[in-house]
N, C-alpha and C. Protein backbone atom coordinates (compact mmCIF):
# COMPACT_ATOMS: atom_id res chain seq x y z
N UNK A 1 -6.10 34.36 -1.12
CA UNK A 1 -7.09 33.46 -0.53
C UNK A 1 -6.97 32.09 -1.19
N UNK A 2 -6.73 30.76 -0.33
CA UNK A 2 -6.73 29.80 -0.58
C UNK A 2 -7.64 28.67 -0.42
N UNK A 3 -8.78 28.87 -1.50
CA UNK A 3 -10.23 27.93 -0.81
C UNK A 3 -9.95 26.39 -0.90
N UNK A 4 -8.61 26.13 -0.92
CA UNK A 4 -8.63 24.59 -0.45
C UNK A 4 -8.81 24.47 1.09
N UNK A 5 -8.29 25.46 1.86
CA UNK A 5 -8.19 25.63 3.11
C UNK A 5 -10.00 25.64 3.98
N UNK A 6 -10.84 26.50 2.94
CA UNK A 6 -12.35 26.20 3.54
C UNK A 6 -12.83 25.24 3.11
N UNK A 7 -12.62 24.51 2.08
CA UNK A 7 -13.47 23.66 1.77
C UNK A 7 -14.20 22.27 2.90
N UNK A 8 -12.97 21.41 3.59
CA UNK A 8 -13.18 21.05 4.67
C UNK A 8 -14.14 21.76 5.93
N UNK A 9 -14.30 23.11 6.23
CA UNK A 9 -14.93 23.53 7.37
C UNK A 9 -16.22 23.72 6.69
N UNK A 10 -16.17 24.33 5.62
CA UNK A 10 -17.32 24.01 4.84
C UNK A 10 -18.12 23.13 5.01
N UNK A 11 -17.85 22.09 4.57
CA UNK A 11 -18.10 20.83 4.82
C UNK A 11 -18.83 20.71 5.53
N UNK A 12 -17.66 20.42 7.17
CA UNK A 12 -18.68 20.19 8.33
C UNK A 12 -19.65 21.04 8.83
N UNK A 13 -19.89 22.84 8.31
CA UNK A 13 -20.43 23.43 8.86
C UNK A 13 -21.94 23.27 7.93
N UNK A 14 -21.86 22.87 6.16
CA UNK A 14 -23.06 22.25 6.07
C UNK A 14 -23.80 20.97 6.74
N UNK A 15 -23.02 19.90 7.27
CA UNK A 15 -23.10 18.72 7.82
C UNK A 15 -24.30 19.24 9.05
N UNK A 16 -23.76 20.06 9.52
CA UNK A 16 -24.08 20.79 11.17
C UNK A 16 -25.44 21.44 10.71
N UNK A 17 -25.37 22.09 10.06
CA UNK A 17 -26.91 23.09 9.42
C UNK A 17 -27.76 22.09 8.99
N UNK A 18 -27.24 20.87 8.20
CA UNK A 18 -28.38 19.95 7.32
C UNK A 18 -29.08 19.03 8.44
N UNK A 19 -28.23 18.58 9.59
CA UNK A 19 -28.69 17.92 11.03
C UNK A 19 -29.65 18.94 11.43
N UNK A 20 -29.18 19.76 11.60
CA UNK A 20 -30.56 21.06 12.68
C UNK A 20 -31.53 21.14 11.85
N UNK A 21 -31.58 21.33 10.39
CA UNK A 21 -32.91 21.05 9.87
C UNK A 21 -33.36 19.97 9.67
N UNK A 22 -32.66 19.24 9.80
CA UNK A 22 -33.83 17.79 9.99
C UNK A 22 -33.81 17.54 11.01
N UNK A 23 -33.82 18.30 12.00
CA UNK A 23 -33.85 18.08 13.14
C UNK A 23 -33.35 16.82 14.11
N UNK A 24 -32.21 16.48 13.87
CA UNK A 24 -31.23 15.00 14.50
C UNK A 24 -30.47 16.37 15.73
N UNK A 25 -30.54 15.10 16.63
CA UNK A 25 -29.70 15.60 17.62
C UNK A 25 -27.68 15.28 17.44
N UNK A 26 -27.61 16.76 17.02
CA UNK A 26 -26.37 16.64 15.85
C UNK A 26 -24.88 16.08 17.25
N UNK A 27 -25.00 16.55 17.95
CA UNK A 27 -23.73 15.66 19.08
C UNK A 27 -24.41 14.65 19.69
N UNK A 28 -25.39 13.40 19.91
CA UNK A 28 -25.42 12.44 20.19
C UNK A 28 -25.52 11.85 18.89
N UNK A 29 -25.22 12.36 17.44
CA UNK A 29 -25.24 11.41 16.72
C UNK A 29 -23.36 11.42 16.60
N UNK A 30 -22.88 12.74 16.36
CA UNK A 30 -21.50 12.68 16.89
C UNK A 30 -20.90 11.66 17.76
N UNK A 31 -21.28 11.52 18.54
CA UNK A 31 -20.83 10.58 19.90
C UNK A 31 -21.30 9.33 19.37
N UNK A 32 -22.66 9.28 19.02
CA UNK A 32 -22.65 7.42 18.24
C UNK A 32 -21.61 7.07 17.19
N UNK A 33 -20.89 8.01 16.42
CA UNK A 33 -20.18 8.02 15.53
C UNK A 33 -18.91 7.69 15.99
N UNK A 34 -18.65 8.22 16.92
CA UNK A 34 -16.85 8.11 17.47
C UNK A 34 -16.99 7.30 18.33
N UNK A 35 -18.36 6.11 19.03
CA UNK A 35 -17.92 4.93 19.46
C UNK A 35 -18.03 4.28 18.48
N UNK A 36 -18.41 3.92 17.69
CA UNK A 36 -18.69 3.09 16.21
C UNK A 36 -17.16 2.90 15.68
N UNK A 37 -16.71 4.14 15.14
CA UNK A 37 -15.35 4.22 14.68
C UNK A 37 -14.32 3.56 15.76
N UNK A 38 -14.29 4.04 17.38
CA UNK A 38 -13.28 3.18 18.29
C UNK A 38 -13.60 1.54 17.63
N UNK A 39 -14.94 1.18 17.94
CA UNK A 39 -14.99 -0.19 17.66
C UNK A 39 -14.76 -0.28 16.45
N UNK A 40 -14.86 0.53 15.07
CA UNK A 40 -14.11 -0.33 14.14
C UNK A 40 -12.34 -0.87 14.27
N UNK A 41 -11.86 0.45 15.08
CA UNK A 41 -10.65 0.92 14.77
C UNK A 41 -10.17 -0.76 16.09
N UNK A 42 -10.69 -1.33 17.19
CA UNK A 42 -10.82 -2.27 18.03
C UNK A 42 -10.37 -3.28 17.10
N UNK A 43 -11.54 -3.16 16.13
CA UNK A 43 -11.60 -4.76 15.52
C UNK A 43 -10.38 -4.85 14.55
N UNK A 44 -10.68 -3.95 14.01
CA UNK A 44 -9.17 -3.98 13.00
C UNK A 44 -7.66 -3.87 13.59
N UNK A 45 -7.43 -3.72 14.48
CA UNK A 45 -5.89 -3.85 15.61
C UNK A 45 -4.99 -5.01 15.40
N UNK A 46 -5.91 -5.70 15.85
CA UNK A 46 -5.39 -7.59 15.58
C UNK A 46 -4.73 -7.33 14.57
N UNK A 47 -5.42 -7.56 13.17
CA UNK A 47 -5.22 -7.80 11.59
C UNK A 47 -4.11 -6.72 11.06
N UNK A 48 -4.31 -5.09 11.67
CA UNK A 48 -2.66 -4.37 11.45
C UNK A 48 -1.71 -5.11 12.26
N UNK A 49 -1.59 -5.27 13.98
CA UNK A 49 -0.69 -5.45 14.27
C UNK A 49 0.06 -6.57 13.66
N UNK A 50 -0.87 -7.92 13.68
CA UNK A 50 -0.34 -9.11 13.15
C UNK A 50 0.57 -9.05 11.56
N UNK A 51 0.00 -7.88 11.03
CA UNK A 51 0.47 -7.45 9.64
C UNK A 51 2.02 -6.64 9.90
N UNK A 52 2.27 -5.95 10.49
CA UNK A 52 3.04 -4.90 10.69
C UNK A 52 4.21 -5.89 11.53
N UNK A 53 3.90 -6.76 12.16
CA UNK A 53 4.82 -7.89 13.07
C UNK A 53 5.40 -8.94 11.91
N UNK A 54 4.63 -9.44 11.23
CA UNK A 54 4.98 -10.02 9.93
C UNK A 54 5.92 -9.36 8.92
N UNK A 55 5.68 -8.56 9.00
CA UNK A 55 6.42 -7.34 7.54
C UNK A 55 7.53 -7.09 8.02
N UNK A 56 7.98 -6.92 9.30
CA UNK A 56 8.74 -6.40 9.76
C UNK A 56 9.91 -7.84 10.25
N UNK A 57 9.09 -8.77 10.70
CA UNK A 57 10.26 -10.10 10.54
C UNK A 57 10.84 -10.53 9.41
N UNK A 58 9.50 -10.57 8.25
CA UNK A 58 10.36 -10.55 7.13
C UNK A 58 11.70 -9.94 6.39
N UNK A 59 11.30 -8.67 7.02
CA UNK A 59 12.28 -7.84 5.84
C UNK A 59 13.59 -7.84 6.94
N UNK A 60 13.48 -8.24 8.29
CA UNK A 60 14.90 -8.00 8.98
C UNK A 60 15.34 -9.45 8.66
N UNK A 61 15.00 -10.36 8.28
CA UNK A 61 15.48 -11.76 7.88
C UNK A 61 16.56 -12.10 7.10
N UNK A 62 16.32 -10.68 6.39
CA UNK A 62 17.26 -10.67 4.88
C UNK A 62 17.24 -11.87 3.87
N UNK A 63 15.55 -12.02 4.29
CA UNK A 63 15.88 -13.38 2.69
C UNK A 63 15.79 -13.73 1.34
N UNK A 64 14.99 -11.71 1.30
CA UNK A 64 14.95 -11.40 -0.03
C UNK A 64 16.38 -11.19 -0.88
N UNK A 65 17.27 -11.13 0.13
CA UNK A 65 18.55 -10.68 -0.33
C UNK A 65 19.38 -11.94 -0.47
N UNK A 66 19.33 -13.01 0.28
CA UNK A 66 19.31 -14.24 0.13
C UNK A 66 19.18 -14.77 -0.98
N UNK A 67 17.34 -15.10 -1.44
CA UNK A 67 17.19 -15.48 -2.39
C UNK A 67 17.66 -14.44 -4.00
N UNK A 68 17.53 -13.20 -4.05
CA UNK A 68 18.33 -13.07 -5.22
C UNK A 68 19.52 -12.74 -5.12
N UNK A 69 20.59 -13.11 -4.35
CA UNK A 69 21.64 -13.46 -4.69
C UNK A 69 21.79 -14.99 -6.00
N UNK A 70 21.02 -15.50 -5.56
CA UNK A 70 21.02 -17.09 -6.95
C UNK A 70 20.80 -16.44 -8.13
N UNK A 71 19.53 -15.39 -8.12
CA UNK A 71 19.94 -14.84 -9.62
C UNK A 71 20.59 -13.92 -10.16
N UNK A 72 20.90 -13.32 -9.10
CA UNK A 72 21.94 -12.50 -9.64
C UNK A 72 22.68 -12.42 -11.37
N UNK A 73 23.37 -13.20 -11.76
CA UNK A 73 24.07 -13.21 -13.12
C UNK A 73 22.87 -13.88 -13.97
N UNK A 74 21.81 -14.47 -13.81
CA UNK A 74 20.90 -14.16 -15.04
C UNK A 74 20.18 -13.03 -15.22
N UNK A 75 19.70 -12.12 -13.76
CA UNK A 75 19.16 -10.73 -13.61
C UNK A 75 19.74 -9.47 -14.48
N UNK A 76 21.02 -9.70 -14.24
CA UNK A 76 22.24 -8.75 -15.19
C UNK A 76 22.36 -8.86 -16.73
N UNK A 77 22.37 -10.97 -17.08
CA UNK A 77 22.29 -10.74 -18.59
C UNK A 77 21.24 -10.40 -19.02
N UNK A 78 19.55 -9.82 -18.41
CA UNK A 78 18.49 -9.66 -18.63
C UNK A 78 18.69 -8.11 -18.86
N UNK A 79 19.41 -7.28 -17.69
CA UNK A 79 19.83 -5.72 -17.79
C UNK A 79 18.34 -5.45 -16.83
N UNK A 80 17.92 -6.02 -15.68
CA UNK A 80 17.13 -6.18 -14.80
C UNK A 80 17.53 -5.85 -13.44
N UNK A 81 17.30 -4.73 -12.98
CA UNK A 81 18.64 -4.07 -11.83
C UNK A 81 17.88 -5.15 -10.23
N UNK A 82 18.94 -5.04 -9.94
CA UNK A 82 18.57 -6.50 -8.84
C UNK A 82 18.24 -5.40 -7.50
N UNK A 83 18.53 -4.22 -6.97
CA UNK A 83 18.09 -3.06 -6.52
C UNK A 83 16.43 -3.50 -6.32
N UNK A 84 15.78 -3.34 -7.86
CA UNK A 84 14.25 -3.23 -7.10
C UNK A 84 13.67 -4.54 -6.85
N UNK A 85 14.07 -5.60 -7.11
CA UNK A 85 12.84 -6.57 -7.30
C UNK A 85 12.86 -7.03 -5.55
N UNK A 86 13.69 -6.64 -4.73
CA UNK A 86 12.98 -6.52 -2.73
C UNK A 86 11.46 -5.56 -2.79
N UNK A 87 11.36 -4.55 -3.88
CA UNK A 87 11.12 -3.61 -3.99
C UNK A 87 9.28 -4.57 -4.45
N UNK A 88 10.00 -5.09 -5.64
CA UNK A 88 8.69 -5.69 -6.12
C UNK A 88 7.72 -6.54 -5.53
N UNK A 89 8.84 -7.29 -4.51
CA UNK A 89 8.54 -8.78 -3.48
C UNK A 89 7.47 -7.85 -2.43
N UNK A 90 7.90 -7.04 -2.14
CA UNK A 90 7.57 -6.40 -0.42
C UNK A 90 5.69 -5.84 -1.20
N UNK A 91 6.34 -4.95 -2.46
CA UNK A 91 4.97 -4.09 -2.46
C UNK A 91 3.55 -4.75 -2.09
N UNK A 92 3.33 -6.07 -2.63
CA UNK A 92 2.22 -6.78 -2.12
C UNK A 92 1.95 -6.93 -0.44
N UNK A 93 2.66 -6.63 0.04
CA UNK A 93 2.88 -6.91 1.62
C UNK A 93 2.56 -6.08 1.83
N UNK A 94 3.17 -4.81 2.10
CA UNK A 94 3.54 -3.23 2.44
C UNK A 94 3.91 -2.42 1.77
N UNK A 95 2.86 -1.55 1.68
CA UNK A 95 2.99 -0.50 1.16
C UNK A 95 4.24 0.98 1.97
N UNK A 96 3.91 0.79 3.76
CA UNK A 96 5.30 1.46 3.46
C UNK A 96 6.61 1.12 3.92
N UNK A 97 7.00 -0.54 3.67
CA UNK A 97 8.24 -0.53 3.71
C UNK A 97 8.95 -0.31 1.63
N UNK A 98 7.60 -1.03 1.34
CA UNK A 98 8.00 -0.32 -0.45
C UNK A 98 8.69 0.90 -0.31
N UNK A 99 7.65 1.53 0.02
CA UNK A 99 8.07 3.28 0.39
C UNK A 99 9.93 3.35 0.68
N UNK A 100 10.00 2.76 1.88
CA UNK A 100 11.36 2.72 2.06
C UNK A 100 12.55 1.98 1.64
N UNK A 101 12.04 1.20 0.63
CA UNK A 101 12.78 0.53 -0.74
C UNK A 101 12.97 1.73 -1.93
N UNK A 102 11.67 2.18 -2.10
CA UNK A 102 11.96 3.02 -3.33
C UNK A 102 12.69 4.70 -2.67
N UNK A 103 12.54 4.81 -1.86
CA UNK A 103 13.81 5.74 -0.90
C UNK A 103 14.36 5.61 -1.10
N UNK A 104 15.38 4.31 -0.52
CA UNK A 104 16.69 3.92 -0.64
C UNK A 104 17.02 3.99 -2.04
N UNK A 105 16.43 3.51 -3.12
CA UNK A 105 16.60 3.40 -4.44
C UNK A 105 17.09 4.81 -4.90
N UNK A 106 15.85 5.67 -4.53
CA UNK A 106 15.76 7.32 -5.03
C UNK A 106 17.55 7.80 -4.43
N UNK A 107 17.62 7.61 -3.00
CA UNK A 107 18.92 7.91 -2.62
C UNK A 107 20.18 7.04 -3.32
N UNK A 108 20.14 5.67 -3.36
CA UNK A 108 21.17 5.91 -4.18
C UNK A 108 21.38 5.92 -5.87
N UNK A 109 20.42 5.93 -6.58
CA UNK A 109 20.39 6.14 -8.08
C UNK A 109 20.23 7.23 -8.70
N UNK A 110 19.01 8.06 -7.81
CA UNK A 110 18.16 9.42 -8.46
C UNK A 110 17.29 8.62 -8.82
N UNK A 111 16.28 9.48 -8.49
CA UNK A 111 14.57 9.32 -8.96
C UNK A 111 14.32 9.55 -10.62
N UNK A 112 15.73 10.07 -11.69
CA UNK A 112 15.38 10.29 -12.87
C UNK A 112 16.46 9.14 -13.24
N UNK A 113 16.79 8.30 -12.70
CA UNK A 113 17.59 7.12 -13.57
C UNK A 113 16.44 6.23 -13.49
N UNK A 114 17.03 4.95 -14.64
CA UNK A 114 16.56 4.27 -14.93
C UNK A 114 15.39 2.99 -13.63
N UNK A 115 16.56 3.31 -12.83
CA UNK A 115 16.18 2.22 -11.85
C UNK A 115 15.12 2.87 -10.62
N UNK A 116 15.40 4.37 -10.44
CA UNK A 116 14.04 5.35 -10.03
C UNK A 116 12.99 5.05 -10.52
N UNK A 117 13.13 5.44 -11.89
CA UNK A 117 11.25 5.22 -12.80
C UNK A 117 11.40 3.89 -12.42
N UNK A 118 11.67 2.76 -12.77
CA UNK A 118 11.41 1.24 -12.38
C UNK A 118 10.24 1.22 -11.08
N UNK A 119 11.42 1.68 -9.80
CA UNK A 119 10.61 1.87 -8.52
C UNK A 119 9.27 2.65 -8.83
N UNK A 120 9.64 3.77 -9.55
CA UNK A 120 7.79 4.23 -9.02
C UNK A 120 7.16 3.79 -10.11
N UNK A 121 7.39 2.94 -11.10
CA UNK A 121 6.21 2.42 -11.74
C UNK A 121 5.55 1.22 -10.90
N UNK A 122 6.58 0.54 -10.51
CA UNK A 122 6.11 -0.42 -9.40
C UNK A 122 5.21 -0.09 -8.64
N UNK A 123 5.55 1.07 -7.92
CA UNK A 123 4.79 2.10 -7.02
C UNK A 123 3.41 1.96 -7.04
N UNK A 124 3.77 2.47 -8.60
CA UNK A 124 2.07 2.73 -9.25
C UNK A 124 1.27 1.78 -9.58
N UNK A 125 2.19 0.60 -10.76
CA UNK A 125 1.10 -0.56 -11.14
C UNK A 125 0.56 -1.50 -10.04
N UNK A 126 0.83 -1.53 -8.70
CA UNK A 126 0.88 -2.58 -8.02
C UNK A 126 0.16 -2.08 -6.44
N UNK A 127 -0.31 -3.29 -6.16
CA UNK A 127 -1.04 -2.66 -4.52
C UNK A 127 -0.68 -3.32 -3.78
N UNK A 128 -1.24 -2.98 -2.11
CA UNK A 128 -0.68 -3.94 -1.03
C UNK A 128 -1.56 -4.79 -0.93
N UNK A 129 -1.96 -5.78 -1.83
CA UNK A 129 -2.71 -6.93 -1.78
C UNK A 129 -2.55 -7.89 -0.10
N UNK A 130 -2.29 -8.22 0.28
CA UNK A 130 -2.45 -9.01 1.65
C UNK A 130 -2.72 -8.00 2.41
N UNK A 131 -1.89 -6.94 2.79
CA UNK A 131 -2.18 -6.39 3.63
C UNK A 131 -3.60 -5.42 3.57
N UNK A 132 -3.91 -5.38 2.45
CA UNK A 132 -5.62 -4.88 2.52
C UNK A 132 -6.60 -6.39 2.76
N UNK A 133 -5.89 -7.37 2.45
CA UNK A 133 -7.10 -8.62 2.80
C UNK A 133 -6.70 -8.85 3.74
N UNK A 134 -5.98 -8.42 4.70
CA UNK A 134 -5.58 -8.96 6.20
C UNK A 134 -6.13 -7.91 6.54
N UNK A 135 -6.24 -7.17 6.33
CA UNK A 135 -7.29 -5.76 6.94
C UNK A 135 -8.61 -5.11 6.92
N UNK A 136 -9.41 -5.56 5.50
CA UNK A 136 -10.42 -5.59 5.38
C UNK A 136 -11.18 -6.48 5.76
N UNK A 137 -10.84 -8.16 5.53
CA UNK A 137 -10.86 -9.21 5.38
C UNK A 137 -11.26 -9.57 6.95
N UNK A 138 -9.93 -9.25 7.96
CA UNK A 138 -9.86 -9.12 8.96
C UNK A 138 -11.25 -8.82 10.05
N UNK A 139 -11.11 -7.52 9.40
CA UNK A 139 -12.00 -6.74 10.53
C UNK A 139 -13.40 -7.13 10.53
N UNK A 140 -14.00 -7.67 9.51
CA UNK A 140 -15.22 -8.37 9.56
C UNK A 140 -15.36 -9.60 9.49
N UNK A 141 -14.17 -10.44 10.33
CA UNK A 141 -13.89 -11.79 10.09
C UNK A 141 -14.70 -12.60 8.71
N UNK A 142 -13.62 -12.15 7.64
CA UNK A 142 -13.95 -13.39 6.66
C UNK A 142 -12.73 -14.30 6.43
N UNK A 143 -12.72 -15.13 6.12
CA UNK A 143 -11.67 -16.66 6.61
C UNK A 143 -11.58 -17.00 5.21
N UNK A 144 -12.54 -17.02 4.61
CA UNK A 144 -12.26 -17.77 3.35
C UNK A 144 -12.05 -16.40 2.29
N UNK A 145 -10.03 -16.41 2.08
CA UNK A 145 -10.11 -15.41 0.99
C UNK A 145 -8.87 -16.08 0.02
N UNK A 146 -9.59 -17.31 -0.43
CA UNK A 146 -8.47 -18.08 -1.47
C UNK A 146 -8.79 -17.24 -2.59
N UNK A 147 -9.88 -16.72 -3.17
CA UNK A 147 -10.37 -16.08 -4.35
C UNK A 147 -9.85 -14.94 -4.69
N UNK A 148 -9.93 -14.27 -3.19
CA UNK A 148 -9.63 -12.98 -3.48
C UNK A 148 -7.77 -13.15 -3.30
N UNK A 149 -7.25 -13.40 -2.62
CA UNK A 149 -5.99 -13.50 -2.65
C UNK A 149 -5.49 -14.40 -3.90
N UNK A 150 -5.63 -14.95 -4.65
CA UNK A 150 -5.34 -15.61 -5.90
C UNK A 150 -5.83 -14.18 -6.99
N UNK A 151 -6.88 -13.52 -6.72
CA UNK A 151 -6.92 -12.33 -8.32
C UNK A 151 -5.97 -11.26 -7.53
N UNK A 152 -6.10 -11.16 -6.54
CA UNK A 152 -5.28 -9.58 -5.80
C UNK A 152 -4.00 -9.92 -6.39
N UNK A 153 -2.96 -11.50 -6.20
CA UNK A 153 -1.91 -11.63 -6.17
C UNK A 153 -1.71 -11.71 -8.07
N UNK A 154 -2.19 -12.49 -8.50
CA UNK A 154 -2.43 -12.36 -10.03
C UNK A 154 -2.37 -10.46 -10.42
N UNK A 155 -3.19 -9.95 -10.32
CA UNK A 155 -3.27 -8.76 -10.65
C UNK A 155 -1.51 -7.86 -10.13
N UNK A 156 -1.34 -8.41 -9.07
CA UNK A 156 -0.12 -7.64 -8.91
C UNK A 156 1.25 -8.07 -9.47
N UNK A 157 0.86 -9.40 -10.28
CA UNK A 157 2.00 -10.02 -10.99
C UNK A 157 2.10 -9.25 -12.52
N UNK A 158 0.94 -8.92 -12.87
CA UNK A 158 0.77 -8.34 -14.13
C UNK A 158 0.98 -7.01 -14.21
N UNK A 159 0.73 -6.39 -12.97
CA UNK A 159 1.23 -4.70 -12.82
C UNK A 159 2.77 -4.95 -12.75
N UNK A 160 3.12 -5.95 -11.97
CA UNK A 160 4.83 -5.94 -11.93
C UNK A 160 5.51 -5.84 -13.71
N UNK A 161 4.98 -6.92 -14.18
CA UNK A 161 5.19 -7.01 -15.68
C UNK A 161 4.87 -5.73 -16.24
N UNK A 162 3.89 -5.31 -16.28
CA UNK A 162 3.45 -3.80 -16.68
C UNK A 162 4.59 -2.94 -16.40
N UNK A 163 5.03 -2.91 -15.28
CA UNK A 163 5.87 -1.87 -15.42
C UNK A 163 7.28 -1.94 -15.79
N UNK A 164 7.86 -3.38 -15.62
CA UNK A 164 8.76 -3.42 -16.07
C UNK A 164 9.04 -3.05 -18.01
N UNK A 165 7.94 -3.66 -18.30
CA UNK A 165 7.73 -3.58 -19.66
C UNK A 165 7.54 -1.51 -20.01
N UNK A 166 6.69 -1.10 -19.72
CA UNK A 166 6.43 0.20 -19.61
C UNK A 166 7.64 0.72 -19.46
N UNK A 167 8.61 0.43 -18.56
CA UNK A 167 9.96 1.44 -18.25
C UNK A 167 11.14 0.90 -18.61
N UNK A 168 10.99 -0.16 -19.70
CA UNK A 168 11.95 -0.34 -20.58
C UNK A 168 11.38 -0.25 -21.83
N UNK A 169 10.37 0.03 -22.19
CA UNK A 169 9.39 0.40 -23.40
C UNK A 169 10.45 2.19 -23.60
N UNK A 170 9.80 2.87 -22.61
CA UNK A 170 10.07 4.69 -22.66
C UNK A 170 11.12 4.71 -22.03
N UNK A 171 12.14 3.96 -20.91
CA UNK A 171 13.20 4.79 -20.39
C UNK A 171 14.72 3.81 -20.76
N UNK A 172 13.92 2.49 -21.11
CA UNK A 172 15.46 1.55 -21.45
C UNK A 172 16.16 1.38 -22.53
């Protein structure tokens, strides 16, 4: 017996019992619920698609590959594998074309070399900063997010550092 499997029906079947005793009419509050959610899921469309159209011109542009080609030979005398830092650029954007950076990475290095742990510390210290303020931000039209996009992007400069430091601290 695997009670991860009830816990969920659980759930809703207290949800269902705690409505009938307080007596709410438990499927027209259902139904207010799943037009509520369409209209969140409405408002927020714009702000993914426009996100997902962006992410996706970018990365077929190839200009991350572009631009570090210039550093290339100072990246190397650093011992700084030029592999992740598309890896590092994107994570603030997207979370899953990261995903499919640190793939590619996993496929061609192994997930236990040096340049694996790199990727998933990245993984870890760092978030999709724009694309949660193009999405949160979004959906309840707020316009003014110089604040928050200046600490989101700050914060993800310091997780980048974090991990680089961290996985040449224990694995370099």
């Amino acid at each position: 017996m695997n009670l991860s499997n009830y816990i969920v029906p659980v759930f809703v079947l207290f949800i269902i019992l705690y409505g009938y005793h307080k007596k709410v009419n438990i499927y027209d509050s259902f139904l207010v619920g799943a037009k509520n959610g369409l209209i969140t899921v409405f408002n927020i469309a714009p702000a993914v698609i426009a996100m997902v159209f962006a992410t996706n011109l970018f990365l077929n542009s190839h200009f991350l590959e572009f631009v570090f080609s210039f550093f290339n030979p100072v990246l190397e005398a650093l011992n700084i594998p030029v592999s992740v830092l598309p890896m590092a650029m994107v994570r603030p954007i997207s979370g899953t074309a990261s995903l499919a950076i640190m793939s590619n990475i996993f496929e061609l290095y192994g997930p236990d070399s040096f340049v694996g742990r790199l990727a998933s510390n990245l993984q870890g210290c760092t978030d999709t900063t724009i694309y949660v303020l193009a999405l949160y931000f979004g959906s309840i039209k707020v316009t003014k997010t110089k604040h928050a996009l200046s600490a989101g992007l700050f914060a993800d400069a310091v997780g980048i550092i974090a991990a680089f430091v961290i996985t040449f601290l224990f694995f370099g």
